[in-house]
Protein backbone atom coordinates (compact mmCIF):
# COMPACT_ATOMS: atom_id res chain seq x y z
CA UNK A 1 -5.77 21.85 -1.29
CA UNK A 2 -9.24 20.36 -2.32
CA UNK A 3 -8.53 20.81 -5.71
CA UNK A 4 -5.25 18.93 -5.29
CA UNK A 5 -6.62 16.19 -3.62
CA UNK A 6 -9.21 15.39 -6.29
CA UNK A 7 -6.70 15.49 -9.08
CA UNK A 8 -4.46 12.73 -6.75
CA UNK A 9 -7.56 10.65 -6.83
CA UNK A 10 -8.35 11.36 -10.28
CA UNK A 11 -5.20 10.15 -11.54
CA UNK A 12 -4.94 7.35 -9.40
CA UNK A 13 -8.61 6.39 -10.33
CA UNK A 14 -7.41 6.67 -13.47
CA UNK A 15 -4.23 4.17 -13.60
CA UNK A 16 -6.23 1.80 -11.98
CA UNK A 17 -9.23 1.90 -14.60
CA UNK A 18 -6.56 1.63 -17.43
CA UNK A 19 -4.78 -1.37 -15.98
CA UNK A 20 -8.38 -2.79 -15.81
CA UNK A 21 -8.24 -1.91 -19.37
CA UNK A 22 -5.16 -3.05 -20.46
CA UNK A 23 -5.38 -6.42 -18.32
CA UNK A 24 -9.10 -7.03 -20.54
CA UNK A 25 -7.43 -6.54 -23.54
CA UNK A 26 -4.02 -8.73 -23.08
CA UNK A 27 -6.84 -11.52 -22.03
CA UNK A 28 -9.61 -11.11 -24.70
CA UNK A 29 -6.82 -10.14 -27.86
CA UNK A 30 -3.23 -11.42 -26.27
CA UNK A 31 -3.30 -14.83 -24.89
CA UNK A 32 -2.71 -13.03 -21.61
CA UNK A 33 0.50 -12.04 -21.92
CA UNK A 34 1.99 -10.17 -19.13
CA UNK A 35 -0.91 -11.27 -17.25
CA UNK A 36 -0.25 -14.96 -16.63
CA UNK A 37 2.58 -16.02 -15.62
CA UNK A 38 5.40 -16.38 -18.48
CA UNK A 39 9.35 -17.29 -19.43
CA UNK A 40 11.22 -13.83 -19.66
CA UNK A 41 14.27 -15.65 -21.06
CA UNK A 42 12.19 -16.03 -24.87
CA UNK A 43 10.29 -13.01 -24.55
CA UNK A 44 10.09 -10.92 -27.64
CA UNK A 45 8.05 -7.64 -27.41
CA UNK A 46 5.30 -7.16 -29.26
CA UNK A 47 2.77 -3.61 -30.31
CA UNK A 48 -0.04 -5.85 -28.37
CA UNK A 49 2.49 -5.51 -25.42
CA UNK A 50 2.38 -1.94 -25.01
CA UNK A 51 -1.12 -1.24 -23.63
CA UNK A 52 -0.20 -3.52 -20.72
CA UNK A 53 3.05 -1.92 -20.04
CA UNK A 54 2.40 1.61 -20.64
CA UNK A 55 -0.32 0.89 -17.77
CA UNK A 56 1.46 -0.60 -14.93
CA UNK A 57 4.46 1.93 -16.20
CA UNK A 58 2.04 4.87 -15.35
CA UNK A 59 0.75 3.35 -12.20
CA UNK A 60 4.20 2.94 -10.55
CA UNK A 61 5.00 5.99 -12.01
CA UNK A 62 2.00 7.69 -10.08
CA UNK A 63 3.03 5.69 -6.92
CA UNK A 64 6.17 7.62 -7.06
CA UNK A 65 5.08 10.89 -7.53
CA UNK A 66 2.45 10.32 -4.68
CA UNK A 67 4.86 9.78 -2.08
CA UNK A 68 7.32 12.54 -3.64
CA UNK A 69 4.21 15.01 -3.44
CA UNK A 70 2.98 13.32 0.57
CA UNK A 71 6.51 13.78 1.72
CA UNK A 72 7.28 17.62 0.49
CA UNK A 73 6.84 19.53 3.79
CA UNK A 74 5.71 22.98 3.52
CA UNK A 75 4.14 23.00 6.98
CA UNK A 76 5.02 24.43 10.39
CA UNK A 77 7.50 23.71 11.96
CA UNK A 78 6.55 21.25 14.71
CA UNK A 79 2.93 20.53 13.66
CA UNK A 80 1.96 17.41 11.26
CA UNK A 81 1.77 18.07 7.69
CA UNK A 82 -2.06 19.18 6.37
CA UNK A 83 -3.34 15.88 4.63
CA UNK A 84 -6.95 14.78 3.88
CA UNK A 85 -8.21 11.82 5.04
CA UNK A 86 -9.89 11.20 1.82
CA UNK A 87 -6.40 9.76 0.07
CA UNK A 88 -7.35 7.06 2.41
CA UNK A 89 -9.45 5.96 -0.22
CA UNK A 90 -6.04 4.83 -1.74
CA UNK A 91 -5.82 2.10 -0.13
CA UNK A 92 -8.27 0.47 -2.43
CA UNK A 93 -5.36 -0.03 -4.64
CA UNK A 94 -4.44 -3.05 -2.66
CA UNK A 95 -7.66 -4.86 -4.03
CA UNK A 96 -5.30 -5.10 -7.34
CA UNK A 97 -3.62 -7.68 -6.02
CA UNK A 98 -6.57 -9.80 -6.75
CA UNK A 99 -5.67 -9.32 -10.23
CA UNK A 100 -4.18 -12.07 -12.67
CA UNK A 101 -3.05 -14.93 -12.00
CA UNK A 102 -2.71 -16.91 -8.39
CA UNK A 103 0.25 -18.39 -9.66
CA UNK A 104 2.77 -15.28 -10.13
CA UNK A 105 4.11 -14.63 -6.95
CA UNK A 106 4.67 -10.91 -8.38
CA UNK A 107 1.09 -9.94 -8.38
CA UNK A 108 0.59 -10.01 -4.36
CA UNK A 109 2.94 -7.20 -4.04
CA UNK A 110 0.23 -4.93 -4.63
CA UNK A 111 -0.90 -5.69 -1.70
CA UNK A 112 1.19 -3.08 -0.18
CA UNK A 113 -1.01 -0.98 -1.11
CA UNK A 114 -3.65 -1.66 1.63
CA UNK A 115 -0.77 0.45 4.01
CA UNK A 116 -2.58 3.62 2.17
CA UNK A 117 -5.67 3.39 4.11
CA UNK A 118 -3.43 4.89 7.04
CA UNK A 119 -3.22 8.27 5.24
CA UNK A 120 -7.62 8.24 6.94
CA UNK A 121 -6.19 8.74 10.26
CA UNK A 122 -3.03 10.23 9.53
CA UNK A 123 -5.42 13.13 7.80
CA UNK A 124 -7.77 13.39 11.27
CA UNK A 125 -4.31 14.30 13.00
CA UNK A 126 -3.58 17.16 10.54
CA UNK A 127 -2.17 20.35 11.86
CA UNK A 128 -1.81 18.65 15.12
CA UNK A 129 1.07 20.15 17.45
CA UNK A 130 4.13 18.17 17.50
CA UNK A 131 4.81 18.44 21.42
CA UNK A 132 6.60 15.44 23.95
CA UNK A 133 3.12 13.74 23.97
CA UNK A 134 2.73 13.41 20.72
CA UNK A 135 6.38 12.38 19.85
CA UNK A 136 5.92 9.60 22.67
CA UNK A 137 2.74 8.34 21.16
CA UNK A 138 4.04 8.47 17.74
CA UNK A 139 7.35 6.07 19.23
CA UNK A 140 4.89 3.65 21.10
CA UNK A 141 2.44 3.26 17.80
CA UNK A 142 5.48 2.45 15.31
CA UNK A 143 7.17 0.10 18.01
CA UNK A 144 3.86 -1.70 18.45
CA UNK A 145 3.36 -1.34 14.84
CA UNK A 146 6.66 -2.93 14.00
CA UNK A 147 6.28 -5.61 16.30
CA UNK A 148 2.85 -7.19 14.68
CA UNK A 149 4.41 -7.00 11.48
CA UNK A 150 7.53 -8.56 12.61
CA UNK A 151 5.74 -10.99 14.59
CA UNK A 152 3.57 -12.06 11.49
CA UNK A 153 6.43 -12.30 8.99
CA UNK A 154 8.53 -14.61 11.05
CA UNK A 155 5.59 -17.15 11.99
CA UNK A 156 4.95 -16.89 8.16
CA UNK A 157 8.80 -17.19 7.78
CA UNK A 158 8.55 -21.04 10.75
CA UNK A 159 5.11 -22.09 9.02
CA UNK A 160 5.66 -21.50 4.47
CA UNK A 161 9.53 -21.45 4.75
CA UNK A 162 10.49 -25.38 4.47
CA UNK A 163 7.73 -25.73 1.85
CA UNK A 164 6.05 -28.28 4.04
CA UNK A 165 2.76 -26.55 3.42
CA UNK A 166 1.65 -26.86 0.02
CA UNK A 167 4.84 -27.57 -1.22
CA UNK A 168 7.37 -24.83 -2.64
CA UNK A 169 5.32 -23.05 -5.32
CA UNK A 170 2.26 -22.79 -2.98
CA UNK A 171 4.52 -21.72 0.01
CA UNK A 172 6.37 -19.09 -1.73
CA UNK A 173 2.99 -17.78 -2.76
CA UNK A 174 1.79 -17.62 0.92
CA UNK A 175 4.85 -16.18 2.19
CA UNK A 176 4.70 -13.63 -0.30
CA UNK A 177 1.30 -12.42 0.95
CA UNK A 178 2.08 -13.11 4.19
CA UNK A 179 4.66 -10.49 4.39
CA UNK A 180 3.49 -8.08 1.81
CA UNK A 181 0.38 -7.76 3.94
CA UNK A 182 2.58 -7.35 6.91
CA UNK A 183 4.28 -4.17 5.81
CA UNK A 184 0.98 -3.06 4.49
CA UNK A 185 -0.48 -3.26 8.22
CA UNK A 186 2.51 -1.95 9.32
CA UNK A 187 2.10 1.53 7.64
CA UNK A 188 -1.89 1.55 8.57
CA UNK A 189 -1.69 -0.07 11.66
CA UNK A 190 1.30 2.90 13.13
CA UNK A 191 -1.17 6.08 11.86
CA UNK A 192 -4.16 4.11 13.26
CA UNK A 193 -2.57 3.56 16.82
CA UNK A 194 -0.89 7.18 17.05
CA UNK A 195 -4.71 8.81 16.29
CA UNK A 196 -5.99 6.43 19.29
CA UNK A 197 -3.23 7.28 21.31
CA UNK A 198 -3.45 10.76 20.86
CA UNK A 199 -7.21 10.73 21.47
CA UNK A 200 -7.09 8.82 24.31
CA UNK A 201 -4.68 11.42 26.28
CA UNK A 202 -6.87 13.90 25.36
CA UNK A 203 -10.08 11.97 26.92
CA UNK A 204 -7.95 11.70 30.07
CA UNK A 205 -6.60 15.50 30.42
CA UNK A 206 -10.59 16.63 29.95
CA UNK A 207 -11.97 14.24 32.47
CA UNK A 208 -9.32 16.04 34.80
């Protein structure tokens, strides 16, 4: 299991160092194509091109096979699948959003990626039993979870949606964070909450 958990990180480590790469490259020797901001409607491919889209090709491609590989269960039956809490280092991934240019609305999706610092605390709760109190916390966490995240796309939904702020381009920019961070602190925010739930029914049953 060790072994497989250092080859995830590996490869992830990896994708991320060669969109570093390829994003250095398309700057210093491609007028930042595919970086910045650009018309799609007159784009013509070029063999500069392909370092930059091999990259981000391979990194969604690895974001696919993680989840395929997270969601195979070969556990028991009503105990939480065995994960460690080191793909919580994951999460990092979201600091990609930084990357490029403030102005394409595209690049703050990344942000999503911030959600993967849940898989810490959903690793502490590995090989837990699966009984009613569990099940209840698990309910209460994603219902509270859902709610913040709800909550925070619809004030960013009142506050960026006329366009008032900043005007349009800004707005849409905001909102875009807004909710991408959202559904990023939904998926942490749900593991986090079910590991303090849990923990704090098991505080109260050994004080009795």
């Amino acid at each position: 299991m060790k072994k497989k958990v250092k080859v995830l990180i590996g490869a992830g480590a990896a994708c991320v160092l060669l969109l570093l790469a390829s994003t250095g490259y398309a700057v210093a020797f491609n007028e930042s194509r595919l970086v910045v901001p650009m018309d799609f409607s007159t784009y013509e491919f070029t063999p500069k091109d392909l370092p930059m889209i091999v990259s981000v090709a391979l990194l969604v491609l690895y974001v696919f096979i993680l989840i395929g590989i997270l969601s195979v269960s070969d556990r028991k039956r009503n105990v939480t699948r065995k994960l460690n809490p080191k793909l919580g280092f994951l999460g990092f991934l979201g600091f990609l959003g930084f990357l490029g240019s403030w102005t394409d609305p595209a690049m703050f999706l990344r942000f999503i990626f911030f959600g993967f610092f849940g898989f810490f605390f959903e690793g502490r709760m590995s090989d837990t039993l699966m009984d009613e109190r569990y099940v209840e916390n698990q309910r209460r966490a994603q219902l509270n979870a859902h709610r913040t995240a709800v909550n925070l796309i619809f004030a960013a939904l009142l506050l960026f949606g006329s366009g008032i702020v900043g005007g349009m381009k800004y707005s849409l920019n905001a909102f875009v964070i807004v909710v991408t961070l959202a559904i990023a602190l939904d998926l942490f925010l749900g593991e986090y909450l079910l590991y303090r739930y849990d923990h704090e029914g098991k505080d109260l049953e050994s004080e009795e």
